[in-house]
C-alpha atoms as a PDB file:
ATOM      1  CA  UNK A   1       0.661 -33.234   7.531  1.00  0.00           C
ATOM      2  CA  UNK A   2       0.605 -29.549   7.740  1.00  0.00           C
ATOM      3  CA  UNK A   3      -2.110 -27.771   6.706  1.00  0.00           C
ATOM      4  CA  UNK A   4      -1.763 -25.448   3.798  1.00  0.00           C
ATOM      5  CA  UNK A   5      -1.302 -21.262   4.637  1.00  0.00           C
ATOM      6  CA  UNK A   6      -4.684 -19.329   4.491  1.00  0.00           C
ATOM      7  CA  UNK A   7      -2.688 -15.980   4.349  1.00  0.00           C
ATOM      8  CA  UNK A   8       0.529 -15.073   2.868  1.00  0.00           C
ATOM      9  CA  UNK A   9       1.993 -12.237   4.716  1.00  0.00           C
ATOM     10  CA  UNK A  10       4.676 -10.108   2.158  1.00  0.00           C
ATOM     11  CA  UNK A  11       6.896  -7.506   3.848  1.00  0.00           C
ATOM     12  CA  UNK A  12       8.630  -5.923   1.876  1.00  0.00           C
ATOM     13  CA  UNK A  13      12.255  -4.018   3.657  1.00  0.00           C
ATOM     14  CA  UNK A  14      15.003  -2.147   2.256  1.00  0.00           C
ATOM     15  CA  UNK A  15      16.612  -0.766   5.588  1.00  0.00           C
ATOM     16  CA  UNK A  16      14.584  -0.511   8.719  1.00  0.00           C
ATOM     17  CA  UNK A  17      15.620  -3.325  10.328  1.00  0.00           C
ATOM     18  CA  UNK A  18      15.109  -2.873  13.562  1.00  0.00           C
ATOM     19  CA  UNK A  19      11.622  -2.368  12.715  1.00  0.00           C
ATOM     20  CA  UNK A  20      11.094  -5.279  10.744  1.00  0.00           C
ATOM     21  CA  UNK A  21      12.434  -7.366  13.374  1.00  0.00           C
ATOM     22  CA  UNK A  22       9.831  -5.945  15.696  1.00  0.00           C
ATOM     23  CA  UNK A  23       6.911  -6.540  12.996  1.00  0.00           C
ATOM     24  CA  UNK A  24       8.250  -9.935  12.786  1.00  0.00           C
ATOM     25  CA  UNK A  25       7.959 -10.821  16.115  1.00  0.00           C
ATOM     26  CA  UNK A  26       4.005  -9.756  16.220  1.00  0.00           C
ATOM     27  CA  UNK A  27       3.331 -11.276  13.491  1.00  0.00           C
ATOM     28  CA  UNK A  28       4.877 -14.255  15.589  1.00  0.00           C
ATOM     29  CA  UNK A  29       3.112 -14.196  18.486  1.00  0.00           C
ATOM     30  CA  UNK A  30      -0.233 -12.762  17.307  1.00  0.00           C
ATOM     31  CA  UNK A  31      -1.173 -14.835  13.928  1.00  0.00           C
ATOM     32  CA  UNK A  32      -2.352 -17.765  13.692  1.00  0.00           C
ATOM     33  CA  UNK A  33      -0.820 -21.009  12.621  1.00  0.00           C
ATOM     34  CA  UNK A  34      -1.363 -21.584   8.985  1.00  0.00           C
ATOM     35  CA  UNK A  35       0.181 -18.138   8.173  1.00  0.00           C
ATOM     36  CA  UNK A  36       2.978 -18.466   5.714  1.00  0.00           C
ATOM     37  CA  UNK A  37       5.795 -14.784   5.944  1.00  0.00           C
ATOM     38  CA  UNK A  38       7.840 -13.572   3.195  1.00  0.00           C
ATOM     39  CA  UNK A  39      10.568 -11.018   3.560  1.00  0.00           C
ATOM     40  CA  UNK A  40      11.761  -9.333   0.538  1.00  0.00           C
ATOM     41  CA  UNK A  41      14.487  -7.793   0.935  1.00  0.00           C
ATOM     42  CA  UNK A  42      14.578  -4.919  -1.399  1.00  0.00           C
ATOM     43  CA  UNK A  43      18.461  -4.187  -1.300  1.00  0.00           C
ATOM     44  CA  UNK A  44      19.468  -3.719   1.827  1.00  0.00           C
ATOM     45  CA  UNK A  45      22.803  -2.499   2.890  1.00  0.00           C
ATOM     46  CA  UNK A  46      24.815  -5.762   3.565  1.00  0.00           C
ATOM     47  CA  UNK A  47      22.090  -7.583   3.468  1.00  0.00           C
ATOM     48  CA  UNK A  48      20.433  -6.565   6.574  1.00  0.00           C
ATOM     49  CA  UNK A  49      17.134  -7.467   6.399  1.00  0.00           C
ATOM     50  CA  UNK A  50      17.527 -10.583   4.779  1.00  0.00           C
ATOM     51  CA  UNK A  51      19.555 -11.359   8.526  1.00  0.00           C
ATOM     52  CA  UNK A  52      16.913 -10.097  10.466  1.00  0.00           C
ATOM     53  CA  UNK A  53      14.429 -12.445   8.459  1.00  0.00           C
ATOM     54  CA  UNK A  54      16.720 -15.450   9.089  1.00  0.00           C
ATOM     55  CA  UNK A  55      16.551 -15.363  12.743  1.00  0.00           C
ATOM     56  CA  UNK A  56      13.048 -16.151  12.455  1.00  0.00           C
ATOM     57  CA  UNK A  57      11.565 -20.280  12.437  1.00  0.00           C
ATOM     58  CA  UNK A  58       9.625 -20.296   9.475  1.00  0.00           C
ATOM     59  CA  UNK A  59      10.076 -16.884   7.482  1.00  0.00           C
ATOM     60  CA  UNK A  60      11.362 -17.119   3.701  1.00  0.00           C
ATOM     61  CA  UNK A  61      13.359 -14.746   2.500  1.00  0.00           C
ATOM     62  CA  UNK A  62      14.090 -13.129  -1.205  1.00  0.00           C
ATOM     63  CA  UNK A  63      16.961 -10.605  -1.471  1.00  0.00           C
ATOM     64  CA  UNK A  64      16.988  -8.352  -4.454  1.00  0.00           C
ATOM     65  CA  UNK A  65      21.048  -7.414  -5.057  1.00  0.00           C
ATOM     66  CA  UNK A  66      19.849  -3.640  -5.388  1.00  0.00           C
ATOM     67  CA  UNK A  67      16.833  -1.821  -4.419  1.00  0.00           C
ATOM     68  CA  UNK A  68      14.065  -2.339  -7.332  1.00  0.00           C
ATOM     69  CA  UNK A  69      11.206  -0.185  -5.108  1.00  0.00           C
ATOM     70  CA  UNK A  70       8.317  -1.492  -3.237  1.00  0.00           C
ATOM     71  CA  UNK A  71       6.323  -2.949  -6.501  1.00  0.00           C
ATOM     72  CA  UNK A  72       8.973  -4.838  -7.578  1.00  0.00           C
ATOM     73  CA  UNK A  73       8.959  -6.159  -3.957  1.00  0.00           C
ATOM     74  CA  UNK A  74       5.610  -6.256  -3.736  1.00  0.00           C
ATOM     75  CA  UNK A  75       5.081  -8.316  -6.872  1.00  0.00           C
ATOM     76  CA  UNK A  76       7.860 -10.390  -6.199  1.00  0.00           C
ATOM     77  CA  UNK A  77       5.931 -11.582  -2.919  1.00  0.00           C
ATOM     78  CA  UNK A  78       2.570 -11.975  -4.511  1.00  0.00           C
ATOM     79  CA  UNK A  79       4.637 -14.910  -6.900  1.00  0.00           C
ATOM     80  CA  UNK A  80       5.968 -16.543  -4.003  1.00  0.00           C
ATOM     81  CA  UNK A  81       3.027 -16.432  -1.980  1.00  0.00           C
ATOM     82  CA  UNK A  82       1.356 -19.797  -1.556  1.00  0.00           C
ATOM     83  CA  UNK A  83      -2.179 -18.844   0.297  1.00  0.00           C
ATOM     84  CA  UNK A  84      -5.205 -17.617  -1.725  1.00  0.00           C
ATOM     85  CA  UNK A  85      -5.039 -14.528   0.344  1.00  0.00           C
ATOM     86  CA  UNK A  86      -2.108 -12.465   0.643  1.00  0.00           C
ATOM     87  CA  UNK A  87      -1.030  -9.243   3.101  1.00  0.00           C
ATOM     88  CA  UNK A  88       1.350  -6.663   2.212  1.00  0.00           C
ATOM     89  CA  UNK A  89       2.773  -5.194   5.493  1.00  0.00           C
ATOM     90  CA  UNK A  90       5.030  -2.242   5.819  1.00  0.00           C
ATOM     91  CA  UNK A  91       8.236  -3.183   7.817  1.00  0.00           C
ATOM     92  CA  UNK A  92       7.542  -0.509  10.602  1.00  0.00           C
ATOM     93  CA  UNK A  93       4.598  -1.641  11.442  1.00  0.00           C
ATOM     94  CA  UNK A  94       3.036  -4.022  13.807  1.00  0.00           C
ATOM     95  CA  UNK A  95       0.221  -6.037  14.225  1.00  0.00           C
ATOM     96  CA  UNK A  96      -2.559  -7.043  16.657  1.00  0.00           C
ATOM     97  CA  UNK A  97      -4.574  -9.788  17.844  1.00  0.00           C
ATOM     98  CA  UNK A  98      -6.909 -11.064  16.132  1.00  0.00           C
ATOM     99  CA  UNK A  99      -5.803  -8.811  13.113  1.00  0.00           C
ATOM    100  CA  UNK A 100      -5.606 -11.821  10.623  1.00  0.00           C
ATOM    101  CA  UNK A 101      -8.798 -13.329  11.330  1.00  0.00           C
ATOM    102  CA  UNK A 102     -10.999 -10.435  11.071  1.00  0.00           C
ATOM    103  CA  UNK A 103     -10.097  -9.878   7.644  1.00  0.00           C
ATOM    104  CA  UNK A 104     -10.171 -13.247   6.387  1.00  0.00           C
ATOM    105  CA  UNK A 105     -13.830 -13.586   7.161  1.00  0.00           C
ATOM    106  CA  UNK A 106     -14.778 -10.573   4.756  1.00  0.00           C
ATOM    107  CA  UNK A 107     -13.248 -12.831   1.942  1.00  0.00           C
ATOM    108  CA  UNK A 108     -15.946 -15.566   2.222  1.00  0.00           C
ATOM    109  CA  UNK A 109     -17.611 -13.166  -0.055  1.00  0.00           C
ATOM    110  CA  UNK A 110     -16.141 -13.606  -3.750  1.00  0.00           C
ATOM    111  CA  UNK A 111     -16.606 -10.144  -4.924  1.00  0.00           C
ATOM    112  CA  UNK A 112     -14.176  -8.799  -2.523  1.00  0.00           C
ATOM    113  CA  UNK A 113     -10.386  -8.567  -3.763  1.00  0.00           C
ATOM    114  CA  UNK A 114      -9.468  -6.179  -1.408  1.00  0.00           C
ATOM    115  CA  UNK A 115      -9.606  -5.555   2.574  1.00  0.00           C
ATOM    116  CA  UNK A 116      -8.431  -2.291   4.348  1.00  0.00           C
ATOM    117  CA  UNK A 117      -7.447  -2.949   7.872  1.00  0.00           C
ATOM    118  CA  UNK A 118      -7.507   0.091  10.229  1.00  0.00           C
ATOM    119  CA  UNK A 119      -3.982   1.692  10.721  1.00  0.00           C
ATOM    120  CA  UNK A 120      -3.160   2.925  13.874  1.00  0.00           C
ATOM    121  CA  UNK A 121      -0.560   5.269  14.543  1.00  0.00           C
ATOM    122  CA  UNK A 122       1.951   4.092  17.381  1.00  0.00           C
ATOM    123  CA  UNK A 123       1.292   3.781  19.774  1.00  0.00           C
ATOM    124  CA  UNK A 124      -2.668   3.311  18.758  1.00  0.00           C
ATOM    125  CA  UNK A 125      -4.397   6.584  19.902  1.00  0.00           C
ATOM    126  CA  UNK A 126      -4.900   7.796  16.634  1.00  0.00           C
ATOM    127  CA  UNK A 127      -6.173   6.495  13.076  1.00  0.00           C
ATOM    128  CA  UNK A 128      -3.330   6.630  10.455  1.00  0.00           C
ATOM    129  CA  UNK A 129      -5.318   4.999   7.573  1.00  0.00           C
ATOM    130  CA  UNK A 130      -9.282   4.162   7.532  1.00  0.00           C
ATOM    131  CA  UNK A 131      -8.872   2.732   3.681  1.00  0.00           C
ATOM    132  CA  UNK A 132      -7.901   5.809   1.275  1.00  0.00           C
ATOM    133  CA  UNK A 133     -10.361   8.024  -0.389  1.00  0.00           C
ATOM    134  CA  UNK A 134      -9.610   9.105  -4.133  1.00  0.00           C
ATOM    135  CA  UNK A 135     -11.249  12.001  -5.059  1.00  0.00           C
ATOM    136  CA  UNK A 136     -12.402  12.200  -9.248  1.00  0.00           C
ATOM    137  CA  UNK A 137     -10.174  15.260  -9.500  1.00  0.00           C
ATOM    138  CA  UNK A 138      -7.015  13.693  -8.989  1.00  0.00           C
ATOM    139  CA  UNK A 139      -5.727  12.608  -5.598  1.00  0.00           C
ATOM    140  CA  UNK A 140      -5.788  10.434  -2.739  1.00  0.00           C
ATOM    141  CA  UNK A 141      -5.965  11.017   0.677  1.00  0.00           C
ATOM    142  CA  UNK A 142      -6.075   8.485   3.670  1.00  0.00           C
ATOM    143  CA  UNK A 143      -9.671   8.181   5.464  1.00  0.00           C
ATOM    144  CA  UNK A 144      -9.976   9.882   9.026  1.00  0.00           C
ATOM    145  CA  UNK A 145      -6.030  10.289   9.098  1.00  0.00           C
ATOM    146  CA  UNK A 146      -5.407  12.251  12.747  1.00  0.00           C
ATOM    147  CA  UNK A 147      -8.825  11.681  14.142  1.00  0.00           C
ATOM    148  CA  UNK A 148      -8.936   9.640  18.199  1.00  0.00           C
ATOM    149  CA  UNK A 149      -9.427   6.163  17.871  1.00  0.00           C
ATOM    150  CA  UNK A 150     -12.208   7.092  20.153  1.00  0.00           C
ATOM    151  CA  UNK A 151     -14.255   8.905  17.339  1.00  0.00           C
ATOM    152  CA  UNK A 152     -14.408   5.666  15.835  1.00  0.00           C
ATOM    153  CA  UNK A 153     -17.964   3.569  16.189  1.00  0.00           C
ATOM    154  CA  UNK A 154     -18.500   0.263  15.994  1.00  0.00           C
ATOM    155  CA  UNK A 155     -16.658  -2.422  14.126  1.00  0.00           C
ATOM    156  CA  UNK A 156     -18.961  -2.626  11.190  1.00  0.00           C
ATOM    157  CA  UNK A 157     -16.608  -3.086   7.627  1.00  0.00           C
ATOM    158  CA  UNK A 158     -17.475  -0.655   5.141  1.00  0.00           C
ATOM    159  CA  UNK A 159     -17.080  -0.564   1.276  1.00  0.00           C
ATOM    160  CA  UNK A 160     -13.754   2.142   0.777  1.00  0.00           C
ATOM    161  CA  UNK A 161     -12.631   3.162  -2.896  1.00  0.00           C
ATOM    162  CA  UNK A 162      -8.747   2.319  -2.003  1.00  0.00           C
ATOM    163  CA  UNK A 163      -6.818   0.272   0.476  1.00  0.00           C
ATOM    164  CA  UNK A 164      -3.331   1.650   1.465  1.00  0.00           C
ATOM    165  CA  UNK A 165      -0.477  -0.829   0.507  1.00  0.00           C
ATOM    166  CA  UNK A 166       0.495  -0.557   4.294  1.00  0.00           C
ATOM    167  CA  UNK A 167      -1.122  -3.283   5.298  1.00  0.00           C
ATOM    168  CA  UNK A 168      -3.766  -4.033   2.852  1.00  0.00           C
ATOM    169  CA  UNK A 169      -5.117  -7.754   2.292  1.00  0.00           C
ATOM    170  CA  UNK A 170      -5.422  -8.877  -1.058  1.00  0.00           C
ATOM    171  CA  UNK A 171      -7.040 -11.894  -3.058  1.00  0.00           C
ATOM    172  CA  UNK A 172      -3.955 -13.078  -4.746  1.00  0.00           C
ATOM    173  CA  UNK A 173      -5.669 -14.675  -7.915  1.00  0.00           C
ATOM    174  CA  UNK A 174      -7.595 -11.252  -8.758  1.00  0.00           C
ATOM    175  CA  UNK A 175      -4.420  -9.498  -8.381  1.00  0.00           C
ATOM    176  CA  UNK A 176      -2.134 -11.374 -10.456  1.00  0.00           C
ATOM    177  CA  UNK A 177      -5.045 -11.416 -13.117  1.00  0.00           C
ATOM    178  CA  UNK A 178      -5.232  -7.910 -13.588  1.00  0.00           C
ATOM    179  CA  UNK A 179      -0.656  -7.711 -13.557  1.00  0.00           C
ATOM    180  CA  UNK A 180       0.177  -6.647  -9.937  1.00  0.00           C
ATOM    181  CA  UNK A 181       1.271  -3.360  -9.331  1.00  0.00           C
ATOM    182  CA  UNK A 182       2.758  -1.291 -11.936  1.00  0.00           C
ATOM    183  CA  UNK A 183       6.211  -1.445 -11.620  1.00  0.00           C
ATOM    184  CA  UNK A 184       7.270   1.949 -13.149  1.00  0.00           C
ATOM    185  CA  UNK A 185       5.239   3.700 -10.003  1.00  0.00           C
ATOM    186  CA  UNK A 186       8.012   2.258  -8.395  1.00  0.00           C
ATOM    187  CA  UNK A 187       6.628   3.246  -4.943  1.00  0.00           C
ATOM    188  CA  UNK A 188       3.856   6.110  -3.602  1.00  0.00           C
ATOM    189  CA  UNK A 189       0.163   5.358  -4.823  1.00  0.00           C
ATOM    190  CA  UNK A 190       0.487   1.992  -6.341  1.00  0.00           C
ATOM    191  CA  UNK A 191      -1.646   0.609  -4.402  1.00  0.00           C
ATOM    192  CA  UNK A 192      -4.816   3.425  -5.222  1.00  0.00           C
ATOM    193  CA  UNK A 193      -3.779   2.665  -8.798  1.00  0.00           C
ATOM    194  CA  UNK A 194      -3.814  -1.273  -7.779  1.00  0.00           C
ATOM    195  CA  UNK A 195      -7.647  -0.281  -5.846  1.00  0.00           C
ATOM    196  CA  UNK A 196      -8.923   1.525  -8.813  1.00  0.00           C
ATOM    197  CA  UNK A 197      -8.188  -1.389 -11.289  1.00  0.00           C
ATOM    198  CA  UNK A 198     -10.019  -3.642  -8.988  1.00  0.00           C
ATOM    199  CA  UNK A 199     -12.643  -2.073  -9.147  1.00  0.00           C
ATOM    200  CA  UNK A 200     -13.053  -1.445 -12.627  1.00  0.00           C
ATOM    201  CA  UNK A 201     -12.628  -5.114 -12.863  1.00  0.00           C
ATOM    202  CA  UNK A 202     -15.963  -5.691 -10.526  1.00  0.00           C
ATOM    203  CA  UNK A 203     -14.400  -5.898  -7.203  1.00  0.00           C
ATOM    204  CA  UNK A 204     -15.269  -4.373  -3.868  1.00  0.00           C
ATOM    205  CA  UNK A 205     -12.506  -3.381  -1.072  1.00  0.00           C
ATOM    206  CA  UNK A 206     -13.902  -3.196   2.223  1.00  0.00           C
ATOM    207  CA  UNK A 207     -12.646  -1.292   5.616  1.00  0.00           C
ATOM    208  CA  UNK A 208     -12.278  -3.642   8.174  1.00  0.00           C
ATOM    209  CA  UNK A 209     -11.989  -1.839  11.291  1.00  0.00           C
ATOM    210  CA  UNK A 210     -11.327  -4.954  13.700  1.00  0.00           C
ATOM    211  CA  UNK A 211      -8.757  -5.985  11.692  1.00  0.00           C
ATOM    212  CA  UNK A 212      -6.350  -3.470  13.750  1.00  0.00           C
ATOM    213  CA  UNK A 213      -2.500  -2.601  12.639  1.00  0.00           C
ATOM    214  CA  UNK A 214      -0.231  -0.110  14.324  1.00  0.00           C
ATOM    215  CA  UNK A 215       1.946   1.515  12.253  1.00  0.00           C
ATOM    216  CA  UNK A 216       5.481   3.733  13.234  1.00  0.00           C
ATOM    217  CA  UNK A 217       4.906   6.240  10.819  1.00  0.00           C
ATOM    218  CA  UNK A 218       7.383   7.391   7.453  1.00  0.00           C
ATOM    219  CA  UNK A 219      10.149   5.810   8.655  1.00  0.00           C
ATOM    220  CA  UNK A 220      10.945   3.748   5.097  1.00  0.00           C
ATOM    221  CA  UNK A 221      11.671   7.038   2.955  1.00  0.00           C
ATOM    222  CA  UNK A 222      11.108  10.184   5.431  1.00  0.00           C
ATOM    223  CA  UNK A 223       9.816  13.712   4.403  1.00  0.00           C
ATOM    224  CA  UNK A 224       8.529  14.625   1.049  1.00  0.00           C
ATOM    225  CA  UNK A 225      10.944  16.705  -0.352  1.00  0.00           C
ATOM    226  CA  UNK A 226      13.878  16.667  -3.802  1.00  0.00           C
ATOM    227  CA  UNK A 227      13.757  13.579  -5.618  1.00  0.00           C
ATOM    228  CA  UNK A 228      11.244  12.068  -2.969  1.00  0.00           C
ATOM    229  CA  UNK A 229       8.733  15.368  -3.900  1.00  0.00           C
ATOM    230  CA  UNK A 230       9.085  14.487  -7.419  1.00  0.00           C
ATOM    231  CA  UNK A 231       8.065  11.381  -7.337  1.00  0.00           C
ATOM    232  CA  UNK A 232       5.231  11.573  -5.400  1.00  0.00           C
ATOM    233  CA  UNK A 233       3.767  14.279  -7.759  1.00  0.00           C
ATOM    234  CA  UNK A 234       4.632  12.356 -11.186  1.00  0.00           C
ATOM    235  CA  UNK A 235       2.989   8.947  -9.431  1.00  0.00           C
ATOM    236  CA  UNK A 236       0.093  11.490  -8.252  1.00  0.00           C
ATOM    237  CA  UNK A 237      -0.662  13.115 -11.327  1.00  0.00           C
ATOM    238  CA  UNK A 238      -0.279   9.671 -13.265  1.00  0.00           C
ATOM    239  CA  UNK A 239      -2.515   8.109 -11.099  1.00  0.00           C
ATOM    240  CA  UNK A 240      -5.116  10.459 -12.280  1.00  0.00           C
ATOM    241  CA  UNK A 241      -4.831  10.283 -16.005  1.00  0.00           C
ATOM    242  CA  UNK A 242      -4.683   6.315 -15.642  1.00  0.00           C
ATOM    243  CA  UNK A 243      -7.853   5.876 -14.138  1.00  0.00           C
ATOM    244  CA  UNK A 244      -9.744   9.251 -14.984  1.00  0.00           C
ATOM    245  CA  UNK A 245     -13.230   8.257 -17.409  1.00  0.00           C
ATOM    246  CA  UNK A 246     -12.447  11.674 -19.548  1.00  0.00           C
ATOM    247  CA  UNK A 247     -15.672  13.628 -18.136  1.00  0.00           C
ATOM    248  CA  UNK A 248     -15.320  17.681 -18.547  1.00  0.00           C
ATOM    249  CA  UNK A 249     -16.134  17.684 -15.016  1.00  0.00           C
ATOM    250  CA  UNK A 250     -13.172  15.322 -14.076  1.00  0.00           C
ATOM    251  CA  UNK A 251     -10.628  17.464 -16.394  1.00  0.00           C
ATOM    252  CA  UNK A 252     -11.867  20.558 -15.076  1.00  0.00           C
ATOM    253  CA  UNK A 253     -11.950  19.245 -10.909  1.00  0.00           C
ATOM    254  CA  UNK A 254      -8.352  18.222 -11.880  1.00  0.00           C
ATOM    255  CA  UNK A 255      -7.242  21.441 -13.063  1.00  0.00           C
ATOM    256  CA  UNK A 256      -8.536  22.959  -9.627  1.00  0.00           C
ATOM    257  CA  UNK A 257      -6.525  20.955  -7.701  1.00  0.00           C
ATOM    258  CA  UNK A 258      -3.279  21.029  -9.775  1.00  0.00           C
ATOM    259  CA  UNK A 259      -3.436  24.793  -9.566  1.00  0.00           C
ATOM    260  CA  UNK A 260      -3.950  24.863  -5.893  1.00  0.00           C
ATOM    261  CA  UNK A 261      -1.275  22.557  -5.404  1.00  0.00           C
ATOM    262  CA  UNK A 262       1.161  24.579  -7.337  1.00  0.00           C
ATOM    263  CA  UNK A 263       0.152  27.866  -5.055  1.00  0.00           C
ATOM    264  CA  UNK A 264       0.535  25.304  -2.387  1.00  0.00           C
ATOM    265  CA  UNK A 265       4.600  24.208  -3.270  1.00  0.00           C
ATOM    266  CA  UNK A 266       5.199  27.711  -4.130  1.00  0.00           C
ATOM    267  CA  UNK A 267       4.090  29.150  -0.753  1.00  0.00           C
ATOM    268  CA  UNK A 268       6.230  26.019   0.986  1.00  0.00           C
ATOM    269  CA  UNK A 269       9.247  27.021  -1.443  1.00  0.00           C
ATOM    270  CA  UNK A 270       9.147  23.278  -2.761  1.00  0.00           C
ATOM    271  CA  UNK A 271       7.778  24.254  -6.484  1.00  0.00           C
ATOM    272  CA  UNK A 272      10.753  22.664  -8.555  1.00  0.00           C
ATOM    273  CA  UNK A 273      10.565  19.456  -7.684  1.00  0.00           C
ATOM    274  CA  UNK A 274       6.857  18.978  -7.602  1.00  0.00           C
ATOM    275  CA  UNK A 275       6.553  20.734 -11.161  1.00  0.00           C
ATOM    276  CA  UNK A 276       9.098  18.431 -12.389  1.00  0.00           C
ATOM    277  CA  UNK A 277       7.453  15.599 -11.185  1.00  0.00           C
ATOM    278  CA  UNK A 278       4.341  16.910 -12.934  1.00  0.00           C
ATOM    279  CA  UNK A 279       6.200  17.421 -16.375  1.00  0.00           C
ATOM    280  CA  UNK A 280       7.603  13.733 -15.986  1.00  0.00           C
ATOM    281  CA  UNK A 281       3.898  12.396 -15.876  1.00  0.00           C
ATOM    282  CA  UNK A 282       2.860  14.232 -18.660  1.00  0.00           C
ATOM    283  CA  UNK A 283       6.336  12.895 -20.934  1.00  0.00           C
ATOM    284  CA  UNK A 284       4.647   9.129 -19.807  1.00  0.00           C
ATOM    285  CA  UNK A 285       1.175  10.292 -20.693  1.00  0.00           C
ATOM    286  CA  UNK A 286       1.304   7.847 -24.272  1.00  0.00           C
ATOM    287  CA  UNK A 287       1.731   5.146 -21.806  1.00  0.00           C
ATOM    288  CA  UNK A 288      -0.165   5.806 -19.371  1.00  0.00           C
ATOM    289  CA  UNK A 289      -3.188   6.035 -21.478  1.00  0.00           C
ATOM    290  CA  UNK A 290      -3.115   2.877 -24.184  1.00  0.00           C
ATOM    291  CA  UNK A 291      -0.928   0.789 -21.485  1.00  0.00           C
ATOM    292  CA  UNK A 292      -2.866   0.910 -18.131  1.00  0.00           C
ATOM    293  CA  UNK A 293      -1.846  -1.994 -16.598  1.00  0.00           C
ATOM    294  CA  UNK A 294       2.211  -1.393 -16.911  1.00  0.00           C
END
């Protein structure tokens, strides 16, 4: 009788599938046994990804007729999921030896709901993502992004205020308690939102640097700019109001940096969409504020 999964691993794919066929195939040869994969496949063109998924022993598959975004993906994968544990992996990334088990230990300890592995970029020279850092004025950033893997010392895991959605493990049960990701973020800082709810709920998320992932870089939706701009600013700038406390010093820190980013769009001619982003975040302020967990 086979023994039941102790990790869930959710990827969720809309067109990269040459990618995700690569990320399959570590996941394949690096995890270990009781490791149950889920592809959702978020709409992609003729059903792409859900063919890449099939060619693999063992891999279920959920195609959504049209793209719904990654937390409708996302979500959709934490329902299936069958272990107590559950990864969300980006489809251009890849993983390591070893990768699984070092961040399953960290959940022996039951106020952790949230582990951030350390994300390489390819081909593992340099840190992508060391957990994410939210700052109380109003946005997130990824820890150590650029710096030599070499600057990092020792494998010790660390308590981080965010994990990135990249590759982050989660403790299914906490997540579902608290509703998932919210939906209407679509995709582009769910998963801070997701980090700061946890721990307002009185969880920890922990950097787990052994726990090793490399990742291709923004190959799923490119460069910020148009629609993609916009988006990113209305998620940022909701982010903030659904998780700020209401200090003067918060309001005022958040002002700072909405201002500098302004002078910073205008300078990169890419004001328009960012500002409309911004006025879209304050139109689902009502929301936002009485409805945090939508």
């Amino acid at each position: 009788m086979n023994a039941p999964p102790i990790l869930s691993v959710v990827i969720p794919s809309h067109r990269r599938t040459d990618r995700l066929a690569a990320c399959l195939q570590s996941i394949q040869f690096h995890s270990p046994k009781e490791v149950d994969v889920i592809v959702i496949d978020d709409g992609s063109p003729n059903g792409g990804a859900s063919e890449v998924a099939n060619r693999f022993a063992g891999v279920r598959c959920h195609r959504f007729n049209r793209s719904r975004g990654f937390c409708a993906a996302a979500n959709q994968g934490l329902r299936m999921a069958t272990a107590p544990v559950v990864q969300l992996l980006n489809d251009d990334t890849e993983v390591t030896a070893g990768w699984a088990e070092a961040a399953l230990a960290v959940f022996t300890n039951s106020q952790v709901a949230a582990v951030a592995p350390l994300i390489l970029r390819w081909p593992g020279d340099a840190i992508d993502s060391a957990g994410d850092h939210y700052d109380a004025g109003g946005f997130a950033q990824p820890r150590w992004r650029g710096n030599r893997i070499g600057s990092l010392k020792g494998n010790t895991s660390q308590s981080v205020l965010a994990a990135s959605a990249c590759g982050a493990f989660y403790r299914r049960e906490v997540v579902m308690r608290i509703g998932g990701f919210a939906k209407s973020f679509g995709a582009y800082f769910e998963d801070v939102d997701l980090s700061c709810r946890l721990r307002r709920a009185g969880y920890s998320i922990e950097f787990v640097p052994a726990s090793r992932i490399l990742h291709h870089g923004s190959s799923s939706y490119g460069p910020p700019r148009g629609r993609l701009l916009e988006r990113q600013s209305c998620n940022e700038e909701r982010l903030f109001w659904r998780n700020q406390s209401g200090t003067p010093h918060e309001l005022i820190r958040h002002a700072a940096v909405v201002f500098a980013k302004a002078i910073r769009r205008w300078n990169e001619g890419r004001l328009v969409p960012w500002l409309c982003g911004r006025l879209r975040a304050l139109a689902m302020l009502p929301m936002d504020l009485t409805g945090r967990w939508s």
